[in-house]
Protein backbone atom coordinates (compact mmCIF):
# COMPACT_ATOMS: atom_id res chain seq x y z
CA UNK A 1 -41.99 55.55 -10.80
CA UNK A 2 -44.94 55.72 -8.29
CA UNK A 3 -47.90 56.36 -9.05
CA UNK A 4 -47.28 54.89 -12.81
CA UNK A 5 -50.17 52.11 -13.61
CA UNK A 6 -48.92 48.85 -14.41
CA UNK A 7 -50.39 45.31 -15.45
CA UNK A 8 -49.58 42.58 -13.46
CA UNK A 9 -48.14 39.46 -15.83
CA UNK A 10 -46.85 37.00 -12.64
CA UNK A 11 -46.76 36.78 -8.65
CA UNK A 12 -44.53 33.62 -9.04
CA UNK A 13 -41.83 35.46 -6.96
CA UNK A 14 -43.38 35.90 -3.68
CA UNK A 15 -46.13 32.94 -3.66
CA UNK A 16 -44.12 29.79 -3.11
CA UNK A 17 -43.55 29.71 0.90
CA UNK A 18 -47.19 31.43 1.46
CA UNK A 19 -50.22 29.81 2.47
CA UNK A 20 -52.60 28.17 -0.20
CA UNK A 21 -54.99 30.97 0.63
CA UNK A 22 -52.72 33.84 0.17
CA UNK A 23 -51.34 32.34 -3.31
CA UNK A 24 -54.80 31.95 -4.48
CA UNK A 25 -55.71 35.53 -3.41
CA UNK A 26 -52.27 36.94 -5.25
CA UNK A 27 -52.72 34.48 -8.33
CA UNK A 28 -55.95 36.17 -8.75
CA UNK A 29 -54.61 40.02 -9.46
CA UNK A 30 -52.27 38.46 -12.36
CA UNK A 31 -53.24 40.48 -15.52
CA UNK A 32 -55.37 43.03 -13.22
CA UNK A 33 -53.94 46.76 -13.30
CA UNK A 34 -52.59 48.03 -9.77
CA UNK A 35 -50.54 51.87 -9.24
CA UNK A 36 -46.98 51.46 -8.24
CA UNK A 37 -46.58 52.10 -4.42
CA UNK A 38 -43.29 52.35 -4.62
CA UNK A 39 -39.63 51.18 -4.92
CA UNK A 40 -37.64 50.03 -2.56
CA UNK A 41 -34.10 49.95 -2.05
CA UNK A 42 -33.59 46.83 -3.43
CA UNK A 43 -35.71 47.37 -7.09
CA UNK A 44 -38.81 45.19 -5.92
CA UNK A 45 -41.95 46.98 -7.04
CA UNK A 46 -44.70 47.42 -4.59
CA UNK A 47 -48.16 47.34 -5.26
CA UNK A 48 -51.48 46.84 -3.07
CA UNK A 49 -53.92 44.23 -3.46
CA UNK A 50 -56.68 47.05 -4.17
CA UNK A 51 -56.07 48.82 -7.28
CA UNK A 52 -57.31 52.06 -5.28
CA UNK A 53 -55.01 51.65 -2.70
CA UNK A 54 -51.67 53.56 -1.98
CA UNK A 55 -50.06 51.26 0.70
CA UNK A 56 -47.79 48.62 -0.01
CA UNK A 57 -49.49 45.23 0.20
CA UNK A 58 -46.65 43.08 -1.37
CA UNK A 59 -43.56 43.48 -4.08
CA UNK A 60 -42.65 41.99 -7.53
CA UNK A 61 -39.48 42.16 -9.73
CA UNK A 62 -39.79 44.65 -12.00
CA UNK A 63 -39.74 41.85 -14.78
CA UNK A 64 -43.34 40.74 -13.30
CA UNK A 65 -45.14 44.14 -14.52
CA UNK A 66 -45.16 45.84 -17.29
CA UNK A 67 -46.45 49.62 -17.70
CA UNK A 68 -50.24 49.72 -18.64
C-alpha cells in the first residue's frame, strides 16, 4: 500500500547491470526505512532514494522489504 513504511533487507534485484557507483549508492539504503511510492502493474515496489521523498527513484520485489 503507498504510503506504508517499509525496511529495506536487499537491492540485489536491480544492482547487477548498473554502474559501480549506482550499486554502491543503492547498497547503502539496505536496512534504512523508505515510504512505499507505489505499485506498479507488475508487483515491483517503488521507493525513493530519500526517505522524505514521494517520487519513484527505483523498484524492489516485494520479497526485498518488509513492513517497518
Amino acid at each position: 500500500m503507498p504510503g506504508v513504511q517499509v525496511v529495506v533487507l536487499s537491492v540485489r534485484s536491480c544492482v547487477a547491470e548498473l554502474p559501480i557507483e549506482d550499486q554502491i549508492r543503492l547498497e547503502g539504503i539496505v536496512g534504512q526505512t523508505r515510504r512505499v511510492v507505489r505499485f506498479d502493474e507488475f508487483g515491483f515496489v517503488w521507493l525513493s532514494f530519500l526517505s522524505d521523498e514521494t517520487r519513484g527513484d527505483f523498484c524492489l520485489y516485494p520479497y526485498e522489504v518488509r513492513v517497518a
